[in-house]
N, C-alpha and C. Protein backbone atom coordinates (compact mmCIF):
# COMPACT_ATOMS: atom_id res chain seq x y z
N UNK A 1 -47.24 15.27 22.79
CA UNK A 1 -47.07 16.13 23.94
C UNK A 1 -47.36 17.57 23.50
N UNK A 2 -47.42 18.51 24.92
CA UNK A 2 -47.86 19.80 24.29
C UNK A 2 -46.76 20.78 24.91
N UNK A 3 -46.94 21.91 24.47
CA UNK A 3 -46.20 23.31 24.57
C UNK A 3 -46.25 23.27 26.37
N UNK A 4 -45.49 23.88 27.05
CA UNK A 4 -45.93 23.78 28.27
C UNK A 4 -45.75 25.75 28.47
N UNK A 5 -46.68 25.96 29.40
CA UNK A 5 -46.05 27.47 29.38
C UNK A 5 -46.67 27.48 30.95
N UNK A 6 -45.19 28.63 31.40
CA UNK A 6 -44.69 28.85 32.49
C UNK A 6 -44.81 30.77 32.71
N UNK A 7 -44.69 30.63 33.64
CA UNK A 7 -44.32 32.47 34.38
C UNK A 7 -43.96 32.02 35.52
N UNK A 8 -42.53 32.69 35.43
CA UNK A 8 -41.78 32.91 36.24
C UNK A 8 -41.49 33.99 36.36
N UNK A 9 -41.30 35.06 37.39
CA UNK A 9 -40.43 36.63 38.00
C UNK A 9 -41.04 37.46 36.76
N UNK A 10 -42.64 37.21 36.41
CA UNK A 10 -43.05 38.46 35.18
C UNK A 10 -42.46 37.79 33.81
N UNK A 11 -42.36 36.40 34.07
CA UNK A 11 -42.01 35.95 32.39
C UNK A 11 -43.13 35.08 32.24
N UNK A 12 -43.38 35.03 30.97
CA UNK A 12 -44.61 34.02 30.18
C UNK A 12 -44.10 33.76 28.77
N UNK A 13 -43.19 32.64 28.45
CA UNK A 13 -43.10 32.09 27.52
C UNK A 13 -43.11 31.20 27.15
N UNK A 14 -42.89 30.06 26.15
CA UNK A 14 -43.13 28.71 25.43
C UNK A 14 -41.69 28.20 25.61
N UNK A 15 -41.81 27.55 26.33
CA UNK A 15 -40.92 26.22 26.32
C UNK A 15 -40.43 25.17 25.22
N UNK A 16 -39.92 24.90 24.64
CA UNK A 16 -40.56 23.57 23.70
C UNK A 16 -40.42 22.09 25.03
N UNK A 17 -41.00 21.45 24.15
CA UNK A 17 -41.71 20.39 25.05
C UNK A 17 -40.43 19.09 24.90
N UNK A 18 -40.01 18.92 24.23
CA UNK A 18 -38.67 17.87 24.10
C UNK A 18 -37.28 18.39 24.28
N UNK A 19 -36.43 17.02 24.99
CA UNK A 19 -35.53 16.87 25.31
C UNK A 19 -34.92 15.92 24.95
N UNK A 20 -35.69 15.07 24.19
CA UNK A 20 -34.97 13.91 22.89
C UNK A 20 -34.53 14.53 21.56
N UNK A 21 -33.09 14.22 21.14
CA UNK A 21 -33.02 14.53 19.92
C UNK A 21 -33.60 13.65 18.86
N UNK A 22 -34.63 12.71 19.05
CA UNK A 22 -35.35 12.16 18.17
C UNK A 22 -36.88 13.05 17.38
N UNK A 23 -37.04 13.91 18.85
CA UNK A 23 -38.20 14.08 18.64
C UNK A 23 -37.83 15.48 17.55
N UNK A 24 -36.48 15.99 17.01
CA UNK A 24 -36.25 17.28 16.55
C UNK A 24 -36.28 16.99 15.56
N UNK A 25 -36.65 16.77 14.01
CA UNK A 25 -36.42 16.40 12.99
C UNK A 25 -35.10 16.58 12.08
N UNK A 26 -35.14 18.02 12.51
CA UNK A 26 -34.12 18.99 12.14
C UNK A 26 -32.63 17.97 12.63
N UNK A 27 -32.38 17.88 13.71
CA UNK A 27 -31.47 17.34 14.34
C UNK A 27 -30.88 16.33 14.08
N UNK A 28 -32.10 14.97 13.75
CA UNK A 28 -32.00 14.02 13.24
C UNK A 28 -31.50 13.91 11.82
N UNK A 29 -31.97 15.01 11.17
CA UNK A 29 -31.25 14.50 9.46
C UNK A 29 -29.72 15.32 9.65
N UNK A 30 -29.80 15.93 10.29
CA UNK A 30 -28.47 16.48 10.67
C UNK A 30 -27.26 15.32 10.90
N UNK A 31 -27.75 14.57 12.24
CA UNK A 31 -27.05 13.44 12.43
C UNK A 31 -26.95 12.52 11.65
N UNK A 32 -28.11 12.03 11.03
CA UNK A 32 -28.24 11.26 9.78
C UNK A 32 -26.90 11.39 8.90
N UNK A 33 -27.13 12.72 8.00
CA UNK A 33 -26.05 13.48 7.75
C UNK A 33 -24.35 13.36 7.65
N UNK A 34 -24.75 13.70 8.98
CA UNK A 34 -22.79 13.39 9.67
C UNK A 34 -22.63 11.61 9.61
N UNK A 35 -23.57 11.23 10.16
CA UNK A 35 -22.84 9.73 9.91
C UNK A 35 -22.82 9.37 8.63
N UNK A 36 -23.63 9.52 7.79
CA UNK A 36 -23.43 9.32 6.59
C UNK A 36 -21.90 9.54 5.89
N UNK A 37 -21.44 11.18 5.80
CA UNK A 37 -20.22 11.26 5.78
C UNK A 37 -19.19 10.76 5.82
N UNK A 38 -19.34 10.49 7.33
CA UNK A 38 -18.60 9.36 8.18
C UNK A 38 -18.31 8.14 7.27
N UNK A 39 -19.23 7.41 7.48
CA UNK A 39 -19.22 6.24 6.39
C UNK A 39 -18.80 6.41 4.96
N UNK A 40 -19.09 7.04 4.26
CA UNK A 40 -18.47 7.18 3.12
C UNK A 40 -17.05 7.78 2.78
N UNK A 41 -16.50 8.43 3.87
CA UNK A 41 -15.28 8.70 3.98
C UNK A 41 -14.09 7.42 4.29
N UNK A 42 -15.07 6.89 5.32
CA UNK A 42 -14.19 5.80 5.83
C UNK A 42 -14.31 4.53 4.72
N UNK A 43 -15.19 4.36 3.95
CA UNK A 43 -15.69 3.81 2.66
C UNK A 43 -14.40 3.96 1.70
N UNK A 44 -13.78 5.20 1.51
CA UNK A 44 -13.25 5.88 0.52
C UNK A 44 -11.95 5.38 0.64
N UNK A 45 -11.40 5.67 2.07
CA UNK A 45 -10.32 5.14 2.13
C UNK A 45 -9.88 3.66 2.47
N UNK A 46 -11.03 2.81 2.96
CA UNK A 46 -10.94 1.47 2.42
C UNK A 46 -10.77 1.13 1.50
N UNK A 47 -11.28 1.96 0.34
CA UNK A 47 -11.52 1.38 -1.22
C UNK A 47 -10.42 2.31 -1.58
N UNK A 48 -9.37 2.62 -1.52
CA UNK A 48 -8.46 3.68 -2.21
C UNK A 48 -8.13 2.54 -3.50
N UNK A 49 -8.00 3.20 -4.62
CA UNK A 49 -7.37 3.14 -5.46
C UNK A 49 -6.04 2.18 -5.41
N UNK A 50 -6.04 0.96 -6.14
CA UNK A 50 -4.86 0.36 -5.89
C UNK A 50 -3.78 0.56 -6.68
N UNK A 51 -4.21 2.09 -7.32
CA UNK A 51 -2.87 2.00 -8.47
C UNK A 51 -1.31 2.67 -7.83
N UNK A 52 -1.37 3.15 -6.73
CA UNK A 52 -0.46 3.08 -5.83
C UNK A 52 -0.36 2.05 -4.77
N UNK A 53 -0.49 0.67 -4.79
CA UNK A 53 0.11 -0.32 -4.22
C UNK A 53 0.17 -1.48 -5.25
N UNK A 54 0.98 -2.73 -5.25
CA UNK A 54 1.62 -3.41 -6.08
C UNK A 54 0.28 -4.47 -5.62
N UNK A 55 -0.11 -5.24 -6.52
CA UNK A 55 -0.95 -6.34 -6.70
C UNK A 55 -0.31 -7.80 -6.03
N UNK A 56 -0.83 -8.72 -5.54
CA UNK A 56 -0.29 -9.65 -4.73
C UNK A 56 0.62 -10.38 -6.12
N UNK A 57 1.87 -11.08 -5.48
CA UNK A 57 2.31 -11.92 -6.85
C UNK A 57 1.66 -12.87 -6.97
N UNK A 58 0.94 -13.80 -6.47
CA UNK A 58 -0.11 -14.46 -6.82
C UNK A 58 -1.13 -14.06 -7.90
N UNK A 59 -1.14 -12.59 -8.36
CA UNK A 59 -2.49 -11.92 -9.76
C UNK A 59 -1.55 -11.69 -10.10
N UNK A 60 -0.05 -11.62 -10.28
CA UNK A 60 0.55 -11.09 -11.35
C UNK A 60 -0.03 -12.56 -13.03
N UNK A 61 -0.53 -12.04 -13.81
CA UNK A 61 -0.51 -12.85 -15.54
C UNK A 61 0.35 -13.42 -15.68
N UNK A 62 0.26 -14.78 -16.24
CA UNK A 62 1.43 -15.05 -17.08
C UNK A 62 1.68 -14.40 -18.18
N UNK A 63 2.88 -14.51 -18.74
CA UNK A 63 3.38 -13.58 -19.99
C UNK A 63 4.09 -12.33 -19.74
N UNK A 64 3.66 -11.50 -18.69
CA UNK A 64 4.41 -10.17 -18.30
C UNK A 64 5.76 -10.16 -18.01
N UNK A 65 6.21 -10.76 -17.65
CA UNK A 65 8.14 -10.57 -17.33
C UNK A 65 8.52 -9.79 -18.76
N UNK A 66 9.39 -9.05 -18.07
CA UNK A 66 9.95 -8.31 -19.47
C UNK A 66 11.62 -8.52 -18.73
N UNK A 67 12.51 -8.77 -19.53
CA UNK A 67 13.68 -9.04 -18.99
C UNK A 67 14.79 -8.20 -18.82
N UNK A 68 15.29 -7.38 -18.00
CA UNK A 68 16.15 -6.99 -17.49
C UNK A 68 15.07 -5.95 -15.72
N UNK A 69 15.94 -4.81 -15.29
CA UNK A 69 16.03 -4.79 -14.35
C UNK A 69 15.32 -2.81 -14.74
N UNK A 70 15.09 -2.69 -13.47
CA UNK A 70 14.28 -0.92 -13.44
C UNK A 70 15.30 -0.66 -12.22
N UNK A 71 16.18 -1.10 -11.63
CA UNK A 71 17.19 -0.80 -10.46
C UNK A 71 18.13 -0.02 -10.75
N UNK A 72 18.62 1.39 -10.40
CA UNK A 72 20.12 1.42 -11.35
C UNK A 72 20.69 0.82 -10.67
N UNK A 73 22.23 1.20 -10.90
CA UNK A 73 23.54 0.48 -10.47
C UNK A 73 23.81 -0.09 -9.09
N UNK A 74 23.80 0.85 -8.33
CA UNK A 74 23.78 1.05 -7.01
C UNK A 74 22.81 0.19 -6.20
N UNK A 75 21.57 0.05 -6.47
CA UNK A 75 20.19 -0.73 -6.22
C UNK A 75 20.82 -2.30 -6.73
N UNK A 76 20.95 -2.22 -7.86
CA UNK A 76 21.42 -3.89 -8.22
C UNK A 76 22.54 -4.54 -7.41
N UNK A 77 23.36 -3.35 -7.26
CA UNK A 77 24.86 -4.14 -6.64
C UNK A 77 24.09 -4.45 -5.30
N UNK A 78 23.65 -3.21 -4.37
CA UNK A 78 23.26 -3.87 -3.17
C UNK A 78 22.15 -4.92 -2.99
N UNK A 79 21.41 -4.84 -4.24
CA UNK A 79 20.63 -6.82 -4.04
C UNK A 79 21.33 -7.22 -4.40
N UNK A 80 22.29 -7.34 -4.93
CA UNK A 80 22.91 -9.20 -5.63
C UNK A 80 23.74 -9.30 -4.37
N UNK A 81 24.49 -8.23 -3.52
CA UNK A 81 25.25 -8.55 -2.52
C UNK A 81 24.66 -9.13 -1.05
N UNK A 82 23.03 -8.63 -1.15
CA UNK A 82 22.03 -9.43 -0.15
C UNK A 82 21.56 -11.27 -0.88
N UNK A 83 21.43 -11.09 -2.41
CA UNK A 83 21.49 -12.36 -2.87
C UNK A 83 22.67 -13.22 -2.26
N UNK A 84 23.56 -12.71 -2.74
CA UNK A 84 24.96 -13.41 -2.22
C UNK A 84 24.95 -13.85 -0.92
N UNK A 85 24.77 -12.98 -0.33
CA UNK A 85 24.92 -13.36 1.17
C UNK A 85 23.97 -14.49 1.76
N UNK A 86 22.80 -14.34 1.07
CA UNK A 86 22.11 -15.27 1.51
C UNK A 86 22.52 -16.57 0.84
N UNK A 87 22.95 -16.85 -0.36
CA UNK A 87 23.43 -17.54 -0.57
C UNK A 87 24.73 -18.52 -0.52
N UNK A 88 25.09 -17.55 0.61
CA UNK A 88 26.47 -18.17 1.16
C UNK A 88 27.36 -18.13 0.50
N UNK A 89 27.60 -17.61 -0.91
CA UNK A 89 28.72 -17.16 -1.43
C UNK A 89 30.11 -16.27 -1.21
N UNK A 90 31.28 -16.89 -1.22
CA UNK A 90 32.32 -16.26 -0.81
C UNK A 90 32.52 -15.33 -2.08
N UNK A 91 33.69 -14.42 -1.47
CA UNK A 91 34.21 -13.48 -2.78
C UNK A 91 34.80 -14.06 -4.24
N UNK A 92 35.60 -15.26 -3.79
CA UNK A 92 35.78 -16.50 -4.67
C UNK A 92 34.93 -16.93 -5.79
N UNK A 93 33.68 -17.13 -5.19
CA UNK A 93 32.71 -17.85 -6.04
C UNK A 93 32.32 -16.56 -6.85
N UNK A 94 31.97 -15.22 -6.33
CA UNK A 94 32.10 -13.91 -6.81
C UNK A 94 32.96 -13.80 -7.98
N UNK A 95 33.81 -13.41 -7.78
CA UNK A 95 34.60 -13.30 -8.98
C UNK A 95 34.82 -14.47 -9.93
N UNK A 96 34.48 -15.70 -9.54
CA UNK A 96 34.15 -16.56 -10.80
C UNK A 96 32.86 -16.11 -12.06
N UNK A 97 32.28 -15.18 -11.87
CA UNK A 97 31.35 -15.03 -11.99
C UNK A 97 30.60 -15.72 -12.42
N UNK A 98 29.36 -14.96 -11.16
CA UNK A 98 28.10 -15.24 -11.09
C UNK A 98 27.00 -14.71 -12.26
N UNK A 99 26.04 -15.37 -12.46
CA UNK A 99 25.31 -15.03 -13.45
C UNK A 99 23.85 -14.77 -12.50
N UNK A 100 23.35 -14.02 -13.36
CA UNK A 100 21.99 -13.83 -12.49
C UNK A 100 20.79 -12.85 -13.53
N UNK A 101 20.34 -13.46 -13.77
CA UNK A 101 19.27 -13.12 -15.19
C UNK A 101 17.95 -12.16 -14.29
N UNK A 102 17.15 -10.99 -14.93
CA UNK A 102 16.61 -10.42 -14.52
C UNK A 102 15.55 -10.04 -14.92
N UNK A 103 14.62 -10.28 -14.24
CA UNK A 103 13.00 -9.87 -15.36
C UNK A 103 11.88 -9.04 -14.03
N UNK A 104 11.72 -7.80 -14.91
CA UNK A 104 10.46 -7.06 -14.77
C UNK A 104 9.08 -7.83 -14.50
N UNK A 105 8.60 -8.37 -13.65
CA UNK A 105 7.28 -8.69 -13.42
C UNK A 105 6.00 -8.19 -12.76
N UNK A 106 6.32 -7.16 -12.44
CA UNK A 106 5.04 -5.73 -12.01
C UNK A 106 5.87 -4.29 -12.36
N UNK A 107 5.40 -3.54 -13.32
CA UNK A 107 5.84 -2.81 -13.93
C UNK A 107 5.26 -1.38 -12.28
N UNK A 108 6.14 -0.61 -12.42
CA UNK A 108 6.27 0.80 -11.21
C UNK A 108 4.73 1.07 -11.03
N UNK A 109 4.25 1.15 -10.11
CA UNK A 109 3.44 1.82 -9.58
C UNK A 109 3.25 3.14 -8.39
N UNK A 110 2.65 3.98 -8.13
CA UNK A 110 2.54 4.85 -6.89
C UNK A 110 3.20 6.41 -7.60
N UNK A 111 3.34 6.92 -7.09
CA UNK A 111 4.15 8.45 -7.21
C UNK A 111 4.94 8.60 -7.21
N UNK A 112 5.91 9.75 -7.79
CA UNK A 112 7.37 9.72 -8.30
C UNK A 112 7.78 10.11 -7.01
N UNK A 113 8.84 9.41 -6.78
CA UNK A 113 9.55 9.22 -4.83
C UNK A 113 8.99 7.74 -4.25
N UNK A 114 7.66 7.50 -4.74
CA UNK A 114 6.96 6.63 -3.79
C UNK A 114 6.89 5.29 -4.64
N UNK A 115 7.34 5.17 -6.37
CA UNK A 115 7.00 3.86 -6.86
C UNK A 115 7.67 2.86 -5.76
N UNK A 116 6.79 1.63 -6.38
CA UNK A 116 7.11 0.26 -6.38
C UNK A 116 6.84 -0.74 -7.32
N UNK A 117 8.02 -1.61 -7.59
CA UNK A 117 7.62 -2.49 -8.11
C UNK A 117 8.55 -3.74 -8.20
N UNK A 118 8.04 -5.14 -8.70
CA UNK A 118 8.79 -6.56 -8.37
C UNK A 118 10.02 -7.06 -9.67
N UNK A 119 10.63 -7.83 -9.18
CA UNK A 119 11.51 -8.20 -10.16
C UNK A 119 11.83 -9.45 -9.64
N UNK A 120 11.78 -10.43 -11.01
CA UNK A 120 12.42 -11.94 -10.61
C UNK A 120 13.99 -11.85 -11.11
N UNK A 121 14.38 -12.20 -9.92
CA UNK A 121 15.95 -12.40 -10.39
C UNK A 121 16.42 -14.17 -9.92
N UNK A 122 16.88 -14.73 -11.16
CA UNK A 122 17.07 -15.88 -11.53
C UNK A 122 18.72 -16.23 -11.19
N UNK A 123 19.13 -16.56 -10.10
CA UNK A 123 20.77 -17.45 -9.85
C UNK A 123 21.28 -18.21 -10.83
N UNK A 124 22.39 -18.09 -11.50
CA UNK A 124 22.70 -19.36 -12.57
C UNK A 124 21.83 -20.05 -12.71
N UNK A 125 21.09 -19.44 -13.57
CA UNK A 125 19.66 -20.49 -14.61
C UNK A 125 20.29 -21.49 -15.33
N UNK A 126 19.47 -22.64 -15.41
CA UNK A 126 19.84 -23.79 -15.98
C UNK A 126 21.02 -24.84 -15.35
N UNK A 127 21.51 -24.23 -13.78
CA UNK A 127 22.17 -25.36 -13.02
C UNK A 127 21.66 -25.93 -11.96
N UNK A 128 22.58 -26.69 -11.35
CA UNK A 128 21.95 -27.27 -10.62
C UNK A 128 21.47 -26.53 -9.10
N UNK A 129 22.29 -25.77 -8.87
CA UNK A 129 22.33 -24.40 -7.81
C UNK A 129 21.37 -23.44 -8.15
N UNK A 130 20.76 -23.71 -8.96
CA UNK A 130 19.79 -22.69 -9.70
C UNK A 130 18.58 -22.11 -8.37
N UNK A 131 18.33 -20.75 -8.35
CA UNK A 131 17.88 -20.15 -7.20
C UNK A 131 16.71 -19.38 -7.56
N UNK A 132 15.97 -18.59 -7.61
CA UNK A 132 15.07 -17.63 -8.13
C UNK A 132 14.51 -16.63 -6.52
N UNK A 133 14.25 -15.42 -7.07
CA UNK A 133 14.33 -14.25 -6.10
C UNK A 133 13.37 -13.51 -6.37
N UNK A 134 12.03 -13.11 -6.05
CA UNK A 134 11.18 -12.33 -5.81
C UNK A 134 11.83 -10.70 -5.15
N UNK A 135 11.62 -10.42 -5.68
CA UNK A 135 12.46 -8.60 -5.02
C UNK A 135 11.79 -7.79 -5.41
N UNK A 136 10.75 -6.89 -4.23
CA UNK A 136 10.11 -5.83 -3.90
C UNK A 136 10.78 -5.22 -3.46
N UNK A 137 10.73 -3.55 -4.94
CA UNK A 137 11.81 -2.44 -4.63
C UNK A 137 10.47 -1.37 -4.16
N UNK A 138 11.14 -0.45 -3.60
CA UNK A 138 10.19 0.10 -3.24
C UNK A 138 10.89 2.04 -2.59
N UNK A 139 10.54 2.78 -3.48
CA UNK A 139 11.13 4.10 -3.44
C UNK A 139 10.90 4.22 -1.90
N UNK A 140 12.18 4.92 -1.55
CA UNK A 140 11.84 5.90 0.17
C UNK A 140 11.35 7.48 -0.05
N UNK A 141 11.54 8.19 -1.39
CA UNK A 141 11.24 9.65 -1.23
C UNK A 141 12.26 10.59 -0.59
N UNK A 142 13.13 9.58 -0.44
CA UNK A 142 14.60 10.23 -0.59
C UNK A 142 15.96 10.44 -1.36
N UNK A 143 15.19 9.69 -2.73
CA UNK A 143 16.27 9.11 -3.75
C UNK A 143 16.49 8.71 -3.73
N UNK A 144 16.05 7.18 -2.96
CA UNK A 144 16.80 6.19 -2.55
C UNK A 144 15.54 4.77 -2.62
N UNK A 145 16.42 3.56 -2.26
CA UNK A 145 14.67 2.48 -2.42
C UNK A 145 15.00 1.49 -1.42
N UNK A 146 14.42 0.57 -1.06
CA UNK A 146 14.41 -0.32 -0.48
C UNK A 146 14.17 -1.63 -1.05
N UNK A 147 14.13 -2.82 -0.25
CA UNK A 147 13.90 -3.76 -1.44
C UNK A 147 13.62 -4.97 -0.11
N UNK A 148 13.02 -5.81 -0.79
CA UNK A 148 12.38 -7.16 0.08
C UNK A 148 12.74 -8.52 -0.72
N UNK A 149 13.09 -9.31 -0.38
CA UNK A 149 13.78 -10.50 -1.01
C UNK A 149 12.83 -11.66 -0.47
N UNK A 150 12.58 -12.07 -1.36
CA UNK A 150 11.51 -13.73 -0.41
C UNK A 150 12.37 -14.80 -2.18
N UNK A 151 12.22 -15.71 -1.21
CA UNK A 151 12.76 -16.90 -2.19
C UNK A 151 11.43 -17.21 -3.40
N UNK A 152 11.97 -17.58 -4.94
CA UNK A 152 10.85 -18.00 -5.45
C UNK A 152 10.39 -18.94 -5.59
């Protein structure tokens, strides 16, 4: 296509001749450009880094348990008292004491406030009541954690 030229009211100037942004080159790598961005941003945060989230327990290795607990005091008492409960244990059976063995099996991950990480906790090992506990702790960023219990 060509230049078109006009006079109007004592004017005579050049028009450009398109109204597609295909036909602008300029425009096009522009857009090109931005979507590109686009995509690789949204790329970026699909692919984030998994060293702030915990790996499925299904890829946890064999061999890794390290045995005791990353919970302090406070954190342990209130899982063993959600153990308990689920286990239907009275205060009785409580103070007979209970045994309950503890192993490290995904060592902390994420940012200080924000770790997480799993722990197998084992019910009187070696009886017949014998239980096992998957427990995802998981910092709130308030000094405080949360925790997820699934049977093992």
């Amino acid at each position: 296509m060509r230049n078109i030229i006009t006079a109007t009211a004592g004017y005579t100037g050049r028009i450009p001749y398109s109204a597609s942004y295909s036909d602008q080159p300029y425009y096009c790598s522009v857009h090109k450009l931005k979507i590109l961005l686009l995509i690789a941003s949204l790329l970026m945060i699909g692919c984030q880094s998994t060293h702030n989230r915990l790996a499925p327990v299904s890829r946890i290795p064999a061999g890794v348990a390290r045995e005791g607990s990353l919970a302090n005091e406070a954190l342990i008492r209130d899982t063993s008292a959600a153990i308990y409960k689920q286990l239907n244990l009275s205060e009785s059976d409580i103070a007979k004491g209970v045994k309950i063995i503890k192993f490290v099996i995904q060592q902390p991950v994420g940012n200080v406030g924000r770790k997480a990480w799993r722990e197998l906790w084992v019910y009187n090992p070696g009886s017949p009541d014998s239980a096992s506990y998957i427990i995802t702790f998981q910092e709130d960023g308030a000094g405080s954690a949360d925790f997820i219990i699934q049977r093992g």
